[in-house]
PDB file of N, CA and C in Angstrom:
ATOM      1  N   UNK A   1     -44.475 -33.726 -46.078  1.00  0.00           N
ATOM      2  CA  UNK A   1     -44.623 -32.357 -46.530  1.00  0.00           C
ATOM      3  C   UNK A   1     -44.630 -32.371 -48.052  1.00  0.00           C
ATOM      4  N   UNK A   2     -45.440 -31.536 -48.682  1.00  0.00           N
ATOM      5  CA  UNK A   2     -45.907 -31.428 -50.486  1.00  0.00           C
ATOM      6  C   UNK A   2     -45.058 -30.066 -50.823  1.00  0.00           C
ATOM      7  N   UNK A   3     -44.802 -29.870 -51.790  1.00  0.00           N
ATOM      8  CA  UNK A   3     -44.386 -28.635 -52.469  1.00  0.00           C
ATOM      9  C   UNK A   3     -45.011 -27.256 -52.177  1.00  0.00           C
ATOM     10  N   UNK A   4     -46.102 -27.217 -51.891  1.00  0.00           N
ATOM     11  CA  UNK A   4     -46.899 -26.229 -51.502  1.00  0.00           C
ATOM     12  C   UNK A   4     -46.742 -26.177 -49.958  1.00  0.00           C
ATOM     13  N   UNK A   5     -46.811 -27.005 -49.566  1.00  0.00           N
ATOM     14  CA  UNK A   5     -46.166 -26.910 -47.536  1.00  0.00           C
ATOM     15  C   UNK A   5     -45.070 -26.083 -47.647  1.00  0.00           C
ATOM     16  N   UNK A   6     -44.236 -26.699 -48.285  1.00  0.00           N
ATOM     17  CA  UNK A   6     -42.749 -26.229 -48.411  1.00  0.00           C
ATOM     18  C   UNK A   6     -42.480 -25.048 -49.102  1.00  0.00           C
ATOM     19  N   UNK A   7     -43.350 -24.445 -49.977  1.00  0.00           N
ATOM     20  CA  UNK A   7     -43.030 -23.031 -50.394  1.00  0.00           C
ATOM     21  C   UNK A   7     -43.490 -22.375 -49.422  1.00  0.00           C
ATOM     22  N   UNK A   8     -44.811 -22.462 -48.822  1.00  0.00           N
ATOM     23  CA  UNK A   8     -45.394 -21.564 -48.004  1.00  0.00           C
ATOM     24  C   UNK A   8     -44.502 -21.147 -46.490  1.00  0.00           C
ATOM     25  N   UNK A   9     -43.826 -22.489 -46.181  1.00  0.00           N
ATOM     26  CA  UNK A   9     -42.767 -22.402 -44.911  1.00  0.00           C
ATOM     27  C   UNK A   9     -41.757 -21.586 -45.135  1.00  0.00           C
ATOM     28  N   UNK A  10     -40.868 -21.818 -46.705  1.00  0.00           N
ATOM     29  CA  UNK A  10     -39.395 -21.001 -46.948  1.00  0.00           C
ATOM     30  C   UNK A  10     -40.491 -19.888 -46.945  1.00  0.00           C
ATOM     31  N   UNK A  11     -41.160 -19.466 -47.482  1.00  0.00           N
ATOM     32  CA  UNK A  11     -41.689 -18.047 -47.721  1.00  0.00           C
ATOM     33  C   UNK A  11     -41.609 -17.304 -46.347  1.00  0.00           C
ATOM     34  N   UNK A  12     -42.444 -17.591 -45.352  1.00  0.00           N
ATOM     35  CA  UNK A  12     -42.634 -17.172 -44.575  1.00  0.00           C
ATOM     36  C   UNK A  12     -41.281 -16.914 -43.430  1.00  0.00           C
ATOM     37  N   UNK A  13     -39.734 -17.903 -44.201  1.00  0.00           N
ATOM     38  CA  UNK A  13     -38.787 -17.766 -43.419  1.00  0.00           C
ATOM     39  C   UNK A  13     -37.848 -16.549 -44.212  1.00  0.00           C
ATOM     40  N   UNK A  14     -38.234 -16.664 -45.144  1.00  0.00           N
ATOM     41  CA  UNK A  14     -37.516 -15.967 -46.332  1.00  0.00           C
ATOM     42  C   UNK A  14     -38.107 -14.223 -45.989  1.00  0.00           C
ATOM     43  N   UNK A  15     -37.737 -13.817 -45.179  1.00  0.00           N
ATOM     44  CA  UNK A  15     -37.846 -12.375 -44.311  1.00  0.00           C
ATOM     45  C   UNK A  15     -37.170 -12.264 -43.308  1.00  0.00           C
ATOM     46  N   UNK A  16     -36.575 -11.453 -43.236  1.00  0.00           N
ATOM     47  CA  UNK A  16     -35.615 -11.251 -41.689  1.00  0.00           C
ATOM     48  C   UNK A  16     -36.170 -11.042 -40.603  1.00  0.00           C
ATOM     49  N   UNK A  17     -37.031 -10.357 -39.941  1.00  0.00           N
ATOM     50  CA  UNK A  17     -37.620 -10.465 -38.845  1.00  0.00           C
ATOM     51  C   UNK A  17     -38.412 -11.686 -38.697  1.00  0.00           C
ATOM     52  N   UNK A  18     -39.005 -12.919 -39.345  1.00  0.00           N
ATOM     53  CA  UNK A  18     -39.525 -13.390 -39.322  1.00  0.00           C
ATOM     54  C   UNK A  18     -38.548 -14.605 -38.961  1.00  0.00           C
ATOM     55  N   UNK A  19     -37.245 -14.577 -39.639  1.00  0.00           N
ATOM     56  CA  UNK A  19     -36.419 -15.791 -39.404  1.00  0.00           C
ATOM     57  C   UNK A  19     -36.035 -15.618 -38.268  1.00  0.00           C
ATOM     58  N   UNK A  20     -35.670 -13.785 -37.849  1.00  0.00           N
ATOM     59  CA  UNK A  20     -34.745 -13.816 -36.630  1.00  0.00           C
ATOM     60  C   UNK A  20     -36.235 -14.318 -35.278  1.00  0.00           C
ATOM     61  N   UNK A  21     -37.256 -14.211 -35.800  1.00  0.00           N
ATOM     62  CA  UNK A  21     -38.374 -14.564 -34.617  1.00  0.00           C
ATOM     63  C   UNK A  21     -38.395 -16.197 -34.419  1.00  0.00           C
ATOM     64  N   UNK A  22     -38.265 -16.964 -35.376  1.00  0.00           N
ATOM     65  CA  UNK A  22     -38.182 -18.686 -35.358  1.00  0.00           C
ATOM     66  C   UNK A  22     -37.041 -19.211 -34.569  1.00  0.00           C
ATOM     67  N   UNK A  23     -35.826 -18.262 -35.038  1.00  0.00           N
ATOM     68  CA  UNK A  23     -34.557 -18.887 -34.650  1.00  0.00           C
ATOM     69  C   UNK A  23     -34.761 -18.663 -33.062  1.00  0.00           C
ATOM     70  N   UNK A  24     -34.679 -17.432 -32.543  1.00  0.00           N
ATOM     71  CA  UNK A  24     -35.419 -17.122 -31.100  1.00  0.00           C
ATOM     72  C   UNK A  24     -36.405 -17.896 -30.760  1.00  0.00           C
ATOM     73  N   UNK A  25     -37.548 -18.735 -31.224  1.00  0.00           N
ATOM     74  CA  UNK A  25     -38.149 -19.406 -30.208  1.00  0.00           C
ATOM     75  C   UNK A  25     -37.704 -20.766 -30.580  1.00  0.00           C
ATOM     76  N   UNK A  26     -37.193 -21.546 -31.425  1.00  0.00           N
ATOM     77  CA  UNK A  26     -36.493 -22.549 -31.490  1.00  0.00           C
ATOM     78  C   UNK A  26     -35.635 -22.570 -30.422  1.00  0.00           C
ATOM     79  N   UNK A  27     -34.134 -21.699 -30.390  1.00  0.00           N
ATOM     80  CA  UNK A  27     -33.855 -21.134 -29.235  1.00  0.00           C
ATOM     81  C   UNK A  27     -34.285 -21.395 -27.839  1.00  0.00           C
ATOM     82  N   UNK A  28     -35.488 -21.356 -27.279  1.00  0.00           N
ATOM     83  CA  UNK A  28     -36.040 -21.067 -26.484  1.00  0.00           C
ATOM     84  C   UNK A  28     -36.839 -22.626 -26.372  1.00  0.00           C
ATOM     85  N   UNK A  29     -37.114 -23.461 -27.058  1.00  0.00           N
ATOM     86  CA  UNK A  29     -37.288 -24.563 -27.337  1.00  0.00           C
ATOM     87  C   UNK A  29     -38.836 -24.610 -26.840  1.00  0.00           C
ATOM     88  N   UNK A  30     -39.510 -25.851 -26.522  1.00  0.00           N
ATOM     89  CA  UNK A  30     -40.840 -26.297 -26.314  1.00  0.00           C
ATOM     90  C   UNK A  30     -41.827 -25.176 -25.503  1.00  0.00           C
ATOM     91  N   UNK A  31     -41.467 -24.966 -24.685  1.00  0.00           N
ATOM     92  CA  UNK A  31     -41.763 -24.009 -23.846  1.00  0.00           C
ATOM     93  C   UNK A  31     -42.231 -22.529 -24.626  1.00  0.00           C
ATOM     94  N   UNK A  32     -41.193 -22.208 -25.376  1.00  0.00           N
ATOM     95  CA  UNK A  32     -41.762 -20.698 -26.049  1.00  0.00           C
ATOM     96  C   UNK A  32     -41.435 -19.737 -25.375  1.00  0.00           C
ATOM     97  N   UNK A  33     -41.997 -18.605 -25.764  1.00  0.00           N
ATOM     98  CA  UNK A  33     -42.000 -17.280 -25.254  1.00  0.00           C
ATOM     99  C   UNK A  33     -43.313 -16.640 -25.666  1.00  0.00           C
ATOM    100  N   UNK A  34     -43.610 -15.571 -24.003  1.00  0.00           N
ATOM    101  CA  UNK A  34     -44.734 -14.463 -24.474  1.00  0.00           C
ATOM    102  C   UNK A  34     -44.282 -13.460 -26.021  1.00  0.00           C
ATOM    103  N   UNK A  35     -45.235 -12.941 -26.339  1.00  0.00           N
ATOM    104  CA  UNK A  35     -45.507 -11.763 -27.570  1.00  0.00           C
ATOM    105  C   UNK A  35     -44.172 -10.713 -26.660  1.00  0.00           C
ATOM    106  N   UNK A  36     -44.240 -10.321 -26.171  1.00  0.00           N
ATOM    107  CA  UNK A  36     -43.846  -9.109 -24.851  1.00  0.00           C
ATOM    108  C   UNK A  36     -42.180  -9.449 -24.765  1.00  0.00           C
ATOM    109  N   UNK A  37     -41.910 -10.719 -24.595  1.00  0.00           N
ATOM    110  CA  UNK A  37     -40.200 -11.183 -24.667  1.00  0.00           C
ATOM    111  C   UNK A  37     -40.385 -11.074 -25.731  1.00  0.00           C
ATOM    112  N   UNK A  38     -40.933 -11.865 -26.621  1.00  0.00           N
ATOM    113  CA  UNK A  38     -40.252 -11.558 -28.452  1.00  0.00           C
ATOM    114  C   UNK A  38     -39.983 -10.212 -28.390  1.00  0.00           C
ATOM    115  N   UNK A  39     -40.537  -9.066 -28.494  1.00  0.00           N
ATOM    116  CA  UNK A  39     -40.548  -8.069 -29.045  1.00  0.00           C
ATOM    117  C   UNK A  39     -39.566  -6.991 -28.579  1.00  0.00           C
ATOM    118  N   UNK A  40     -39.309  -7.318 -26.735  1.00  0.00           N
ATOM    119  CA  UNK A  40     -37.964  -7.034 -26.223  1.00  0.00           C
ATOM    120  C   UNK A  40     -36.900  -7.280 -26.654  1.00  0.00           C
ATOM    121  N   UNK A  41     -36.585  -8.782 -27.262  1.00  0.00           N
ATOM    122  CA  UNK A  41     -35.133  -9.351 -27.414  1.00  0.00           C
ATOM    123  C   UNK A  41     -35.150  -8.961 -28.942  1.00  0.00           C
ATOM    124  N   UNK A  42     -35.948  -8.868 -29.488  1.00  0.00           N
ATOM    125  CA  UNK A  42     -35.744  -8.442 -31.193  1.00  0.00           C
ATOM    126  C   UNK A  42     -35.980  -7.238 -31.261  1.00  0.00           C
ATOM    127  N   UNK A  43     -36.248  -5.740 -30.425  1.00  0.00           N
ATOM    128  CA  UNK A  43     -36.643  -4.893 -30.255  1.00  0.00           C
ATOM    129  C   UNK A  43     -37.311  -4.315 -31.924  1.00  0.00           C
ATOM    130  N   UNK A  44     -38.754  -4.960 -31.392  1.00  0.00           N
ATOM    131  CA  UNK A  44     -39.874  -4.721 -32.356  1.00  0.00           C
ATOM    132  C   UNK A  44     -40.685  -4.087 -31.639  1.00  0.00           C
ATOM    133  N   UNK A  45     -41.323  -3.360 -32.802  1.00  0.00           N
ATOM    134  CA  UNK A  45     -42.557  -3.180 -32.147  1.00  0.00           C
ATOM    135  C   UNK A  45     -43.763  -4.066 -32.388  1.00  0.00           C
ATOM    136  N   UNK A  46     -44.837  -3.631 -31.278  1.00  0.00           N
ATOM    137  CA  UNK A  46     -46.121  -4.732 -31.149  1.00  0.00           C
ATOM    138  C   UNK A  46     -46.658  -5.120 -32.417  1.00  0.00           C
ATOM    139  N   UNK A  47     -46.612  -4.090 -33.078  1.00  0.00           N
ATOM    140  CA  UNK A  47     -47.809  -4.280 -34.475  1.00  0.00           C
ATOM    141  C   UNK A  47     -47.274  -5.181 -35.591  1.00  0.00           C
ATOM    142  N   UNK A  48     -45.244  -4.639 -35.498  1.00  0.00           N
ATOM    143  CA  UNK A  48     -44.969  -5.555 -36.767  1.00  0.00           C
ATOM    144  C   UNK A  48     -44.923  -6.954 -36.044  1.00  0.00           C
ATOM    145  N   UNK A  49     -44.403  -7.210 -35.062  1.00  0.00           N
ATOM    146  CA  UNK A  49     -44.453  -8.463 -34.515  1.00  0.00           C
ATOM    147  C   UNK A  49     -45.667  -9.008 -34.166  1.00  0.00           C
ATOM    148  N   UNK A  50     -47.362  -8.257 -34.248  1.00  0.00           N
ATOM    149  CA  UNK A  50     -47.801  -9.527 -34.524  1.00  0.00           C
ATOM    150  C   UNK A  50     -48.188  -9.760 -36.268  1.00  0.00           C
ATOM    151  N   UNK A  51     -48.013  -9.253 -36.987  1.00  0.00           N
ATOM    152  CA  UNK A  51     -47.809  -9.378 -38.518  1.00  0.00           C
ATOM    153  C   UNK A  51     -47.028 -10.710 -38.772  1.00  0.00           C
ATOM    154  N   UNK A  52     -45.640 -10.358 -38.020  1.00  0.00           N
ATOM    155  CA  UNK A  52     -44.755 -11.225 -38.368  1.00  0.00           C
ATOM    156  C   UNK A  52     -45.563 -12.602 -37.696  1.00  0.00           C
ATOM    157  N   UNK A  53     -45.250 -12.329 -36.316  1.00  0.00           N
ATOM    158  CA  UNK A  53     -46.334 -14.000 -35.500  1.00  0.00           C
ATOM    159  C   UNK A  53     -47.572 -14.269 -36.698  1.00  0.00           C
ATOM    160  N   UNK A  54     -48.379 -13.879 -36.953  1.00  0.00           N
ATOM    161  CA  UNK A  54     -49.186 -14.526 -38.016  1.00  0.00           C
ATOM    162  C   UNK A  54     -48.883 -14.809 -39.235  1.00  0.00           C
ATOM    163  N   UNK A  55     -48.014 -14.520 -40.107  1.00  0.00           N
ATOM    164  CA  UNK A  55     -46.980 -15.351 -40.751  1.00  0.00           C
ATOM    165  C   UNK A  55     -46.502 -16.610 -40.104  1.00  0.00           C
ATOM    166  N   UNK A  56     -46.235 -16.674 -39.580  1.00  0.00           N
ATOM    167  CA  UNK A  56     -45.291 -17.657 -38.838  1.00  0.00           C
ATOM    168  C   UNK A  56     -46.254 -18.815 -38.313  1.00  0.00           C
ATOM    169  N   UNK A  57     -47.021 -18.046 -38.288  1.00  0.00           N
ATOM    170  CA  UNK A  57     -48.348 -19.082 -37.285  1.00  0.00           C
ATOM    171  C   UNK A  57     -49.125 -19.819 -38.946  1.00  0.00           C
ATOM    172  N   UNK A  58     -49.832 -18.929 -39.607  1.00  0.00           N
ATOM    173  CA  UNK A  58     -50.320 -19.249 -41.195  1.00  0.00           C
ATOM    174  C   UNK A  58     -49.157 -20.575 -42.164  1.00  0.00           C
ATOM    175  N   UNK A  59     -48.012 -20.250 -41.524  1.00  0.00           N
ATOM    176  CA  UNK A  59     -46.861 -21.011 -42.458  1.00  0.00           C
ATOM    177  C   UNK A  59     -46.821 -23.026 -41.340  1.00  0.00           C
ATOM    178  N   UNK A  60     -47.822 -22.797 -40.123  1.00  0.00           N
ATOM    179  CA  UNK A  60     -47.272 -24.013 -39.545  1.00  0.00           C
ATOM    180  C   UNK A  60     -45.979 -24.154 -38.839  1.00  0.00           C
ATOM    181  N   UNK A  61     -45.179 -22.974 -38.591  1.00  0.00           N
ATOM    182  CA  UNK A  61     -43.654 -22.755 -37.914  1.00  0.00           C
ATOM    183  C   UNK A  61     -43.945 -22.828 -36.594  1.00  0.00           C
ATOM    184  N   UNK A  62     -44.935 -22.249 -36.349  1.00  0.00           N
ATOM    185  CA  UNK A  62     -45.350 -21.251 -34.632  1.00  0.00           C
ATOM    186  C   UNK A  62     -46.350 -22.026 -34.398  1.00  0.00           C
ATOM    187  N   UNK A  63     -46.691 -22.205 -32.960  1.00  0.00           N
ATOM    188  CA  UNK A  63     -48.417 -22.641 -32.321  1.00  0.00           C
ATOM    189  C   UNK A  63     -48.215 -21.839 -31.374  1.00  0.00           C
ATOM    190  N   UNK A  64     -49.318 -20.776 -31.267  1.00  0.00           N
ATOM    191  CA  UNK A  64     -49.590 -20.025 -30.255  1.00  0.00           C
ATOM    192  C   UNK A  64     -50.399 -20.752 -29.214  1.00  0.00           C
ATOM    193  N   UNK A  65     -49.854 -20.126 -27.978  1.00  0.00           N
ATOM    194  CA  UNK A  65     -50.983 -20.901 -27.078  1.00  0.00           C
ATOM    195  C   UNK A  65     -51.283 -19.803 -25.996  1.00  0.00           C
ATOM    196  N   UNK A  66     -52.362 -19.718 -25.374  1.00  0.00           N
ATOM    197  CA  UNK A  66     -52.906 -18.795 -23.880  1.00  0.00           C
ATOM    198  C   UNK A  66     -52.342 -19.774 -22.901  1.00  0.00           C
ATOM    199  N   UNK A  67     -51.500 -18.458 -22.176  1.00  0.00           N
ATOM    200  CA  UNK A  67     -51.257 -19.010 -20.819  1.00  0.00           C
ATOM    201  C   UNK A  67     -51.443 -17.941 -19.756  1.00  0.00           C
ATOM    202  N   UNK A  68     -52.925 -18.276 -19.115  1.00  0.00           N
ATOM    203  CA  UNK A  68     -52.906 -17.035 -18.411  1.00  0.00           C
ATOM    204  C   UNK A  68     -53.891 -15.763 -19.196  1.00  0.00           C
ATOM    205  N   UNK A  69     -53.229 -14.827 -18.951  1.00  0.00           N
ATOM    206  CA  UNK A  69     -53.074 -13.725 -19.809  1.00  0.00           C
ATOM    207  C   UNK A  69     -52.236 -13.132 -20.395  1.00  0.00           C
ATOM    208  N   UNK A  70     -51.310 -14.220 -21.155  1.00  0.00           N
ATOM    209  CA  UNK A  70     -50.395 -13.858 -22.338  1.00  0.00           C
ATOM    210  C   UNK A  70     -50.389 -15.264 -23.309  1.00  0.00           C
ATOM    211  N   UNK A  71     -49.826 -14.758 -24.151  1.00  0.00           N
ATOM    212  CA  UNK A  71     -49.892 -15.748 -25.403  1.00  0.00           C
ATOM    213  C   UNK A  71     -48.444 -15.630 -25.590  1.00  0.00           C
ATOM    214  N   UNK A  72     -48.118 -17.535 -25.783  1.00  0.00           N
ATOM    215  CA  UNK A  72     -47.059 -17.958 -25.878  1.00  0.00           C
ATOM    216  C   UNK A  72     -47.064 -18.434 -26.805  1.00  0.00           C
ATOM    217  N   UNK A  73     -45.608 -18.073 -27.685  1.00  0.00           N
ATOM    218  CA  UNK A  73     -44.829 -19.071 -29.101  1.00  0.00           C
ATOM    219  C   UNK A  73     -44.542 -19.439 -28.591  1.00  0.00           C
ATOM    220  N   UNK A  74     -44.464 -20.733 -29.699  1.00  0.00           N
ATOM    221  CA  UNK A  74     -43.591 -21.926 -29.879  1.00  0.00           C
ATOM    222  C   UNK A  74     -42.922 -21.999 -31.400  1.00  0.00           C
ATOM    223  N   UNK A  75     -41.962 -22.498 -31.444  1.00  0.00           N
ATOM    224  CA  UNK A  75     -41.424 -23.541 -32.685  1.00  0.00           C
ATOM    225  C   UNK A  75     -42.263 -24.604 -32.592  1.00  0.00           C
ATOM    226  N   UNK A  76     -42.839 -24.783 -33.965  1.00  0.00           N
ATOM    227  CA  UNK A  76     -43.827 -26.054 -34.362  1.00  0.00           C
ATOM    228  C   UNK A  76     -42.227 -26.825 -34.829  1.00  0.00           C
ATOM    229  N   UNK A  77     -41.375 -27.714 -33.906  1.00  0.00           N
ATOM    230  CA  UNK A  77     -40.432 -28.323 -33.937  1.00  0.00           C
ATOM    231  C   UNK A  77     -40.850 -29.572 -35.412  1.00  0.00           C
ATOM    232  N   UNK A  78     -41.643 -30.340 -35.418  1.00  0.00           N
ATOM    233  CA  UNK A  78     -42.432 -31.411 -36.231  1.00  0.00           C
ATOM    234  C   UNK A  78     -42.420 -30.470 -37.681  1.00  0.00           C
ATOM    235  N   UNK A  79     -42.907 -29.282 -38.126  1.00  0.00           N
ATOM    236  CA  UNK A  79     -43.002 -28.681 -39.460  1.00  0.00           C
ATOM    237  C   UNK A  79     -41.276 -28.268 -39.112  1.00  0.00           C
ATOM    238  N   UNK A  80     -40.800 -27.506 -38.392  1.00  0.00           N
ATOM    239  CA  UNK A  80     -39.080 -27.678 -39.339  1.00  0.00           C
ATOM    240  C   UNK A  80     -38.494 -28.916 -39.320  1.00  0.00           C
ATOM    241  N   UNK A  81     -38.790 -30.234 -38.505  1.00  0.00           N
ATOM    242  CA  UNK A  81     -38.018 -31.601 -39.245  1.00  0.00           C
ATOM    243  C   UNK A  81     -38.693 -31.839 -40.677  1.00  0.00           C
ATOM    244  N   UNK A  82     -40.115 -31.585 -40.601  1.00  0.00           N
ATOM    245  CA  UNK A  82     -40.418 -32.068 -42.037  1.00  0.00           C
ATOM    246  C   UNK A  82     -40.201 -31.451 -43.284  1.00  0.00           C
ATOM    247  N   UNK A  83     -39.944 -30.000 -42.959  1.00  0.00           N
ATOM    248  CA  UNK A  83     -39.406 -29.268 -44.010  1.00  0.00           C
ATOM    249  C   UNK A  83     -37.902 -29.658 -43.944  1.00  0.00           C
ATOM    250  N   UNK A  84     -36.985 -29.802 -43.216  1.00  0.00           N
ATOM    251  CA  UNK A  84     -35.548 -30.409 -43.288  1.00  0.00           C
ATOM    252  C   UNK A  84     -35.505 -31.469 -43.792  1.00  0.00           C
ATOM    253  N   UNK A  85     -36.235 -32.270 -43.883  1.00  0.00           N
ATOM    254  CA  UNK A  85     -36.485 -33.648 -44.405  1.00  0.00           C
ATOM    255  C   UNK A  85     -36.462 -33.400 -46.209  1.00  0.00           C
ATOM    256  N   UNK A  86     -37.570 -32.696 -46.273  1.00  0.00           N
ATOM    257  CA  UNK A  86     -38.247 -32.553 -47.587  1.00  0.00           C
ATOM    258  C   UNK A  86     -36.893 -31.892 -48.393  1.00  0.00           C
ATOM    259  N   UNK A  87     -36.521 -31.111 -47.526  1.00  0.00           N
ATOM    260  CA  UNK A  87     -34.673 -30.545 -48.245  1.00  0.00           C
ATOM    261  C   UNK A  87     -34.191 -31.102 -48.514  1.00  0.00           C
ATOM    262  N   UNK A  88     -33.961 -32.154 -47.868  1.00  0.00           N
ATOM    263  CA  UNK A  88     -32.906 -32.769 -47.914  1.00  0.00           C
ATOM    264  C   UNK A  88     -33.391 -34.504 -48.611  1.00  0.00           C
ATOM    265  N   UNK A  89     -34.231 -34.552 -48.642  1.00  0.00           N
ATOM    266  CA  UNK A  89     -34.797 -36.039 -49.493  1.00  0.00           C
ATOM    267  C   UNK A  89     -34.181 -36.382 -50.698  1.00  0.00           C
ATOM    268  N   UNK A  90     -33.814 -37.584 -50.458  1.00  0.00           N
ATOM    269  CA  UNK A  90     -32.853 -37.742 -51.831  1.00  0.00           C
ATOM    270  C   UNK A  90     -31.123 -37.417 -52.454  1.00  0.00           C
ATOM    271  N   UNK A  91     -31.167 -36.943 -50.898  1.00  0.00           N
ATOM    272  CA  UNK A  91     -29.744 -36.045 -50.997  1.00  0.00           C
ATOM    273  C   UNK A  91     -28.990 -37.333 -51.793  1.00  0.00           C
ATOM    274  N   UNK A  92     -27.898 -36.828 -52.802  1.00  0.00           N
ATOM    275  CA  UNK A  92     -27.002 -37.167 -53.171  1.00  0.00           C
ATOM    276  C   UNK A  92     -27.151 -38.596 -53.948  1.00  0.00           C
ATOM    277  N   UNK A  93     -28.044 -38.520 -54.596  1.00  0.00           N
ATOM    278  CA  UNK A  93     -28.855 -39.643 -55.402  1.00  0.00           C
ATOM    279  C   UNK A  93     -29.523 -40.657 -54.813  1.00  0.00           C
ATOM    280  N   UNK A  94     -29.690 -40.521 -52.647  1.00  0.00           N
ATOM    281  CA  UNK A  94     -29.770 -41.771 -52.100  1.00  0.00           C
ATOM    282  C   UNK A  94     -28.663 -42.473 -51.380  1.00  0.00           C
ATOM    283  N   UNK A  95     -27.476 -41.941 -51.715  1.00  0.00           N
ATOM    284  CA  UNK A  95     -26.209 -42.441 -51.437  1.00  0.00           C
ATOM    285  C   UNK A  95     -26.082 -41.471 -49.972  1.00  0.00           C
ATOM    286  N   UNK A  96     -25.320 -42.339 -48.900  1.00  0.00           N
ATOM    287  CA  UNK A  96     -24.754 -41.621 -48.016  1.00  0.00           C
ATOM    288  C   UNK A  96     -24.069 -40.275 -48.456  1.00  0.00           C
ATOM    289  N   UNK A  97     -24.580 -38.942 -47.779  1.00  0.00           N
ATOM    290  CA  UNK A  97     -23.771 -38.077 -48.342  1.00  0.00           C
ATOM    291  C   UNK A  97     -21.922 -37.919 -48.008  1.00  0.00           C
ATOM    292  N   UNK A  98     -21.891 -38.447 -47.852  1.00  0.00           N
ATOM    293  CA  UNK A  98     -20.029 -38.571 -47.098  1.00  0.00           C
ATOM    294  C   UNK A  98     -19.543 -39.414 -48.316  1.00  0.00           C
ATOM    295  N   UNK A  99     -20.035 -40.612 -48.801  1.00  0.00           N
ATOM    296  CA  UNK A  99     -19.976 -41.601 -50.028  1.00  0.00           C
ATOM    297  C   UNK A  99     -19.891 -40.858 -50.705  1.00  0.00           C
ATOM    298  N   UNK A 100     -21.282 -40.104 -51.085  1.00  0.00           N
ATOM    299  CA  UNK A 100     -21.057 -39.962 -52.547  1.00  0.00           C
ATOM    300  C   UNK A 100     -20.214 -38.095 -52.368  1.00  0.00           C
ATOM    301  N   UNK A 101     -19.792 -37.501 -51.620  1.00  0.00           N
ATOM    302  CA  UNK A 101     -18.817 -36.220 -51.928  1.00  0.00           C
ATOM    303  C   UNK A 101     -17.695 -37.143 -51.975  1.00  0.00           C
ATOM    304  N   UNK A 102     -17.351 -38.095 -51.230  1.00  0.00           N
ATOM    305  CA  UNK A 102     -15.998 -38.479 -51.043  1.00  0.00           C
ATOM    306  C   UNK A 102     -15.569 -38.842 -52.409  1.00  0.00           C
ATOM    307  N   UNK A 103     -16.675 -39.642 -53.774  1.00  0.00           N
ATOM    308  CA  UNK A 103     -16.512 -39.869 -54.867  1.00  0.00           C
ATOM    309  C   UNK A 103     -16.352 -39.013 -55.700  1.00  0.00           C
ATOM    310  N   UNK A 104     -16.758 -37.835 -55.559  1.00  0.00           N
ATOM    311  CA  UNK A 104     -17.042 -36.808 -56.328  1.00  0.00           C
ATOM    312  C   UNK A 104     -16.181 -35.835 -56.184  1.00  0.00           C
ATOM    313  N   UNK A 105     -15.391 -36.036 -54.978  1.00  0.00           N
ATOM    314  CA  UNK A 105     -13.785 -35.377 -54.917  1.00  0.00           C
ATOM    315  C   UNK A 105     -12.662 -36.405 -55.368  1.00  0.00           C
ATOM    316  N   UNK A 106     -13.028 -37.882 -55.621  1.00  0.00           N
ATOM    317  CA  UNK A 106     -11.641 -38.776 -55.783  1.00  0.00           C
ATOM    318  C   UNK A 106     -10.874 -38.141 -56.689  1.00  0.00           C
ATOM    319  N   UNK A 107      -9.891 -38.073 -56.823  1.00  0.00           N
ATOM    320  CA  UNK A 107      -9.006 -37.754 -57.520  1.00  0.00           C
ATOM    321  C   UNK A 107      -9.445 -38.528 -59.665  1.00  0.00           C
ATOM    322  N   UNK A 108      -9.206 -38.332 -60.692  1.00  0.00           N
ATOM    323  CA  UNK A 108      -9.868 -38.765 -61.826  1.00  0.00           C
ATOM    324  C   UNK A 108     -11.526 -38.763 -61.608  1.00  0.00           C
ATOM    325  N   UNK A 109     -11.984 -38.416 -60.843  1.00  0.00           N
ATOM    326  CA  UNK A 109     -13.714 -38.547 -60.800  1.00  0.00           C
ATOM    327  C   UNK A 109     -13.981 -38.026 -61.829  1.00  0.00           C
ATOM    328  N   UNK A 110     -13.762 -36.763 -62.123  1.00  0.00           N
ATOM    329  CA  UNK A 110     -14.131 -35.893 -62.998  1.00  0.00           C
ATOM    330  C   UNK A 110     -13.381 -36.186 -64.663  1.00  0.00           C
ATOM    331  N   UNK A 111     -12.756 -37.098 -64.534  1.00  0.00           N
ATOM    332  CA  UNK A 111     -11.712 -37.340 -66.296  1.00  0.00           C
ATOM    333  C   UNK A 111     -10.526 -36.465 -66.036  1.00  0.00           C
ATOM    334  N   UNK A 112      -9.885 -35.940 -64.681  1.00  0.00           N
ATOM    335  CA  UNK A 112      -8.863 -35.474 -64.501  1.00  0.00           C
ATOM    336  C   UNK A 112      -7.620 -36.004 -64.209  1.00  0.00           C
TER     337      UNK A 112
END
């Protein structure tokens, strides 16, 4: 994931209906949910929720799919490891993060 992946993803999470819609089909895992359950369990209506779904879908979060005659989310599971990744890259200079807090709390760490 590039800098521009990664703004466009927080962006699109960086809204409340939009996060509370990811966390719900993450939630809900591989499988997904119809438009029709989203909009029940988050009690939305149709229009902002599909606004929000195309956000979500534009950002790489969501893959819609036809099943039938309804359309099912998903969590694009693969774009939030790689955006968790990209967060977290480098954490703590490279150093195990447990290492290097545990150093950074020792007692004199700081010239104290």
């Amino acid at each position: 994931m590039d800098n521009k992946d990664a703004v466009t993803a927080l962006a699109a999470l960086a809204q409340e209906a939009r996060l509370a819609i990811f966390r719900l089909l993450v939630q809900a895992g591989p499988e997904g949910l119809a438009a029709s359950r989203i909009a029940q369990a988050l009690s939305m209506p149709s229009s902002s929720l599909s606004f929000h779904l195309k956000e979500l879908t534009r950002a790489g979060l969501i893959v819609p799919r036809q099943e039938g005659r309804f359309i099912m989310y998903a969590a694009q599971f693969d774009t939030m490891h790689a955006l968790l990744a990209f967060l977290t890259e480098n954490c703590c200079g490279g150093a195990p993060c447990g290492t290097a807090t545990k150093l950074a709390c020792a007692p004199g760490a700081c010239g104290a």
